[in-house]
Protein backbone atom coordinates (compact mmCIF):
# COMPACT_ATOMS: atom_id res chain seq x y z
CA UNK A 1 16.73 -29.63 12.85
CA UNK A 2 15.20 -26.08 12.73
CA UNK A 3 11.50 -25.42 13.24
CA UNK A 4 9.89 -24.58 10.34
CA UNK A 5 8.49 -20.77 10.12
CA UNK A 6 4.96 -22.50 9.89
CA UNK A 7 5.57 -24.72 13.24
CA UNK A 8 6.93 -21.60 14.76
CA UNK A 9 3.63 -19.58 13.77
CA UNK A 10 1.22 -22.56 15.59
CA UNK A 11 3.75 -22.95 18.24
CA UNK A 12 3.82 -18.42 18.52
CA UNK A 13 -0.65 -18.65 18.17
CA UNK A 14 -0.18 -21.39 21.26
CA UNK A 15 1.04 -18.69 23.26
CA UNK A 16 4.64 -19.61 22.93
CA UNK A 17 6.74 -16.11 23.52
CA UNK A 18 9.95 -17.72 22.59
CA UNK A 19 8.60 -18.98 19.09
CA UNK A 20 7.70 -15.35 18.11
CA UNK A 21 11.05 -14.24 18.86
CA UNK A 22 13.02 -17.14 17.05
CA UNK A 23 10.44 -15.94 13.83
CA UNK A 24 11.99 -12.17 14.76
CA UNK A 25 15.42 -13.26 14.76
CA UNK A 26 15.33 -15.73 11.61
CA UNK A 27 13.82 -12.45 9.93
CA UNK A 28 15.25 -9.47 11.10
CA UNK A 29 18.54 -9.43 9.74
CA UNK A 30 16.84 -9.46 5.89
CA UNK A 31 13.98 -7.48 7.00
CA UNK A 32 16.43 -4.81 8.19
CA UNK A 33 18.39 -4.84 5.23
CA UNK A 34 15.35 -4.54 2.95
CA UNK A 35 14.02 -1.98 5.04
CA UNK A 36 17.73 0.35 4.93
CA UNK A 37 17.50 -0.17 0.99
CA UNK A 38 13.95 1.18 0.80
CA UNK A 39 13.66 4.01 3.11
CA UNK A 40 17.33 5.32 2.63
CA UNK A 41 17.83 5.89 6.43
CA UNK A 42 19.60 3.66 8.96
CA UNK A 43 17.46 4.58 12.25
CA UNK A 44 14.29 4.65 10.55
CA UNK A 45 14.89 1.48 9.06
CA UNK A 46 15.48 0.06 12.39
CA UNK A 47 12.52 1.79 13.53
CA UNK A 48 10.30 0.60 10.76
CA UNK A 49 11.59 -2.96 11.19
CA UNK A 50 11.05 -2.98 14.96
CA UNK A 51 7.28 -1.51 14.39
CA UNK A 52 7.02 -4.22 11.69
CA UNK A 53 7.65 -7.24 14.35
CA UNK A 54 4.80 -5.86 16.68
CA UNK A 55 2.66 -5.90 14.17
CA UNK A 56 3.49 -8.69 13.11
CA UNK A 57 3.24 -10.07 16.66
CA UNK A 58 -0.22 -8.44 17.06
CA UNK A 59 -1.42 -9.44 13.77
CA UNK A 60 -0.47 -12.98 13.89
CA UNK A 61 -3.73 -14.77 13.79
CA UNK A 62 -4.43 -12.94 10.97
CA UNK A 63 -1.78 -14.21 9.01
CA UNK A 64 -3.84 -17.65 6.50
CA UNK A 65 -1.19 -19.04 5.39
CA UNK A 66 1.98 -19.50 7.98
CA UNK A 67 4.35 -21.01 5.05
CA UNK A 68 4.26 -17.25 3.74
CA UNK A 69 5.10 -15.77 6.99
CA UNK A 70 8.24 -14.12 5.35
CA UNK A 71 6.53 -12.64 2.86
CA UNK A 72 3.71 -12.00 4.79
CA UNK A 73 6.48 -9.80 7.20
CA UNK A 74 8.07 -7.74 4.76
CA UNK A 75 4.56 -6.88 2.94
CA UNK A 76 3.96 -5.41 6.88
CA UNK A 77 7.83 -3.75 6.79
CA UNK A 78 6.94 -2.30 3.27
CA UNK A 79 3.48 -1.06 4.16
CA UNK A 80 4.67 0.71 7.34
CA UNK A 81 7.45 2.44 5.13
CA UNK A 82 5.26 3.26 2.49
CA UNK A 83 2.72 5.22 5.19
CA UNK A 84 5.37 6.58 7.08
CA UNK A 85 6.73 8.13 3.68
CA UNK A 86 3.12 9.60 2.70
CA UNK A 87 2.77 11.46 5.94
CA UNK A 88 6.84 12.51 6.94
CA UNK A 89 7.43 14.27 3.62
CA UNK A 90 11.02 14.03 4.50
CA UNK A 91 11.99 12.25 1.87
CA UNK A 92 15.64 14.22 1.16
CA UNK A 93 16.93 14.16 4.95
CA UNK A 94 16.13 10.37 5.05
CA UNK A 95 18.04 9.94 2.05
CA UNK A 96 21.19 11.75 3.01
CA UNK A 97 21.42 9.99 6.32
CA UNK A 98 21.11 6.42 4.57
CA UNK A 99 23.84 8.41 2.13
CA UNK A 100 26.64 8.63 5.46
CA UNK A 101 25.54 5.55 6.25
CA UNK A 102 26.16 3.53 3.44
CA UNK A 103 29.09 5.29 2.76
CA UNK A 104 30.58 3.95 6.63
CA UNK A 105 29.01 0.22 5.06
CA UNK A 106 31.13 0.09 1.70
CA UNK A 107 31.50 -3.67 0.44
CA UNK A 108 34.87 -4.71 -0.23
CA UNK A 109 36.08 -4.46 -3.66
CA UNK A 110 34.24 -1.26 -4.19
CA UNK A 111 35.89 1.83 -4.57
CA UNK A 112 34.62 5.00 -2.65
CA UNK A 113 33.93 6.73 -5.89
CA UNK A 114 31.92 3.33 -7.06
CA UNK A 115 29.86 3.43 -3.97
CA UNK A 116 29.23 7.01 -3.90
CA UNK A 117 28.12 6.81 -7.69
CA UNK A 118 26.23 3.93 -7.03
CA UNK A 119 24.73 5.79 -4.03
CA UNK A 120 23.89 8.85 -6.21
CA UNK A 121 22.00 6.43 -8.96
CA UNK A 122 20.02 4.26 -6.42
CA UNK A 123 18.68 8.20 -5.17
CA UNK A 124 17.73 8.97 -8.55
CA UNK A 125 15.40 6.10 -8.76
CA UNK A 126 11.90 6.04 -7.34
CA UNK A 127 11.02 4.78 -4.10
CA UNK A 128 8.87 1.81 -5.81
CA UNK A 129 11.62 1.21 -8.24
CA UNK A 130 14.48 1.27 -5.29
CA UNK A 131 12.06 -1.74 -3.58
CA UNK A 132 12.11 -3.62 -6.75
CA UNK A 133 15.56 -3.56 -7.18
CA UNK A 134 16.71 -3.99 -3.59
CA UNK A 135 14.56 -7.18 -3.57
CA UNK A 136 15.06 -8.57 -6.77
CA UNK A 137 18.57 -7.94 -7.71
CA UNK A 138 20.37 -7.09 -4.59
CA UNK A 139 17.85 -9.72 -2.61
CA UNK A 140 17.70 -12.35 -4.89
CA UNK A 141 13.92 -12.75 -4.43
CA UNK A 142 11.91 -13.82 -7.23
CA UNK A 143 9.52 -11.39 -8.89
CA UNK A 144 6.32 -12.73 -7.31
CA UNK A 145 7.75 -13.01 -4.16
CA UNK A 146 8.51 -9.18 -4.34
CA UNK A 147 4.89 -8.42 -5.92
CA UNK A 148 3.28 -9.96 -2.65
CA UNK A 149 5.28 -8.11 -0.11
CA UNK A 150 5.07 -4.48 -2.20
CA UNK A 151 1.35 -5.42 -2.89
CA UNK A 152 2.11 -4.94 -6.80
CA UNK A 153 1.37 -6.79 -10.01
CA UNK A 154 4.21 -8.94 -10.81
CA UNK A 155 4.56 -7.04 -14.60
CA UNK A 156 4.63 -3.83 -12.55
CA UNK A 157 7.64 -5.46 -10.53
CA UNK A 158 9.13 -6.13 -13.94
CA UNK A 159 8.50 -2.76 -15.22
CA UNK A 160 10.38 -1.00 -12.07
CA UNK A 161 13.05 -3.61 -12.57
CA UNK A 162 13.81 -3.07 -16.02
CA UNK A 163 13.38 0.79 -15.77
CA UNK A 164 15.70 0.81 -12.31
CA UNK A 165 18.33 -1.35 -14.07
CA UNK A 166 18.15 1.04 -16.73
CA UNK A 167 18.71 3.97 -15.09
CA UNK A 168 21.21 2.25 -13.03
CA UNK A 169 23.62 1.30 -16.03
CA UNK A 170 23.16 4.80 -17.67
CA UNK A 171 24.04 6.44 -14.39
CA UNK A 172 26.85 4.30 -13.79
CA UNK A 173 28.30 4.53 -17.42
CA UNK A 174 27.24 0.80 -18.46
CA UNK A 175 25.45 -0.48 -21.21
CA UNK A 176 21.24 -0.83 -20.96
């Protein structure tokens, strides 16, 4: 039976390497993923996600309550985007490469015009409301799940959600 993430947290403070890096790759594939849906750029993601683990790492006795390590991770992840954002003002060119990217990534079922409108409407939306979505409706995360790791109030969550889906439909040619 699996370690829990808490038993792998005391086992990681302990000083045990190997416990740190089963956390990493439990996490990493979703952290990742939340990561490429918020920033809009493949390599930065990556980037961002790696920096999030050693900080993560370094920060670990910081962390009260080990059954929220997940949480606890992506608040990091989101945190580290969210500065990164602030001081690279390169908001568009991070945006077009996630663009090629996703457009290599299609899901089956989805045409190449779907994606590429769908594309187009997610880059309307704001940062903040591109994080609520990608967490709460692609992610199936729970609204106060997403409210700890952006560090938001869970009616602003709600707000971005509704407002994203919104936009979303209209963009798409659905119904609000």
């Amino acid at each position: 039976m699996p370690l829990s993430d808490a038993d792998l947290v005391a086992a990681a403070r302990r000083g045990r390497d190997a416990a740190f890096g089963q956390l990493a790759v439990r996490h990493s594939p979703a952290l990742r993923s939340f990561l490429r849906g918020v920033c809009r750029d493949h390599a930065l993601a990556d980037d961002m996600a790696q920096e999030t683990l050693i900080k993560a790492w370094r920060n670990l006795a910081s962390l009260e309550n080990p059954d929220v390590f997940r949480s606890w991770l992506f608040g990091i992840g989101w945190r580290l985007v969210s500065q990164h954002r602030r001081a690279a003002g390169r908001r568009l060119q991070r945006e077009q490469d996630w663009s090629d990217v996703q457009g290599q990534q299609r899901s089956e079922g989805i045409s190449q015009q779907e994606s590429l409108a769908l594309e187009a409407a997610m880059h309307a939306l704001t940062p903040d409301q591109r994080a609520c979505i990608s967490l709460c409706l692609a992610g199936g995360w729970s609204h106060g799940e997403a409210a700890e790791v952006l560090d938001m109030p869970v009616g602003t969550i709600k707000s971005h959600i509704k407002r994203g889906r919104a936009k979303l439909l209209a963009a798409l040619g659905g119904e609000a």
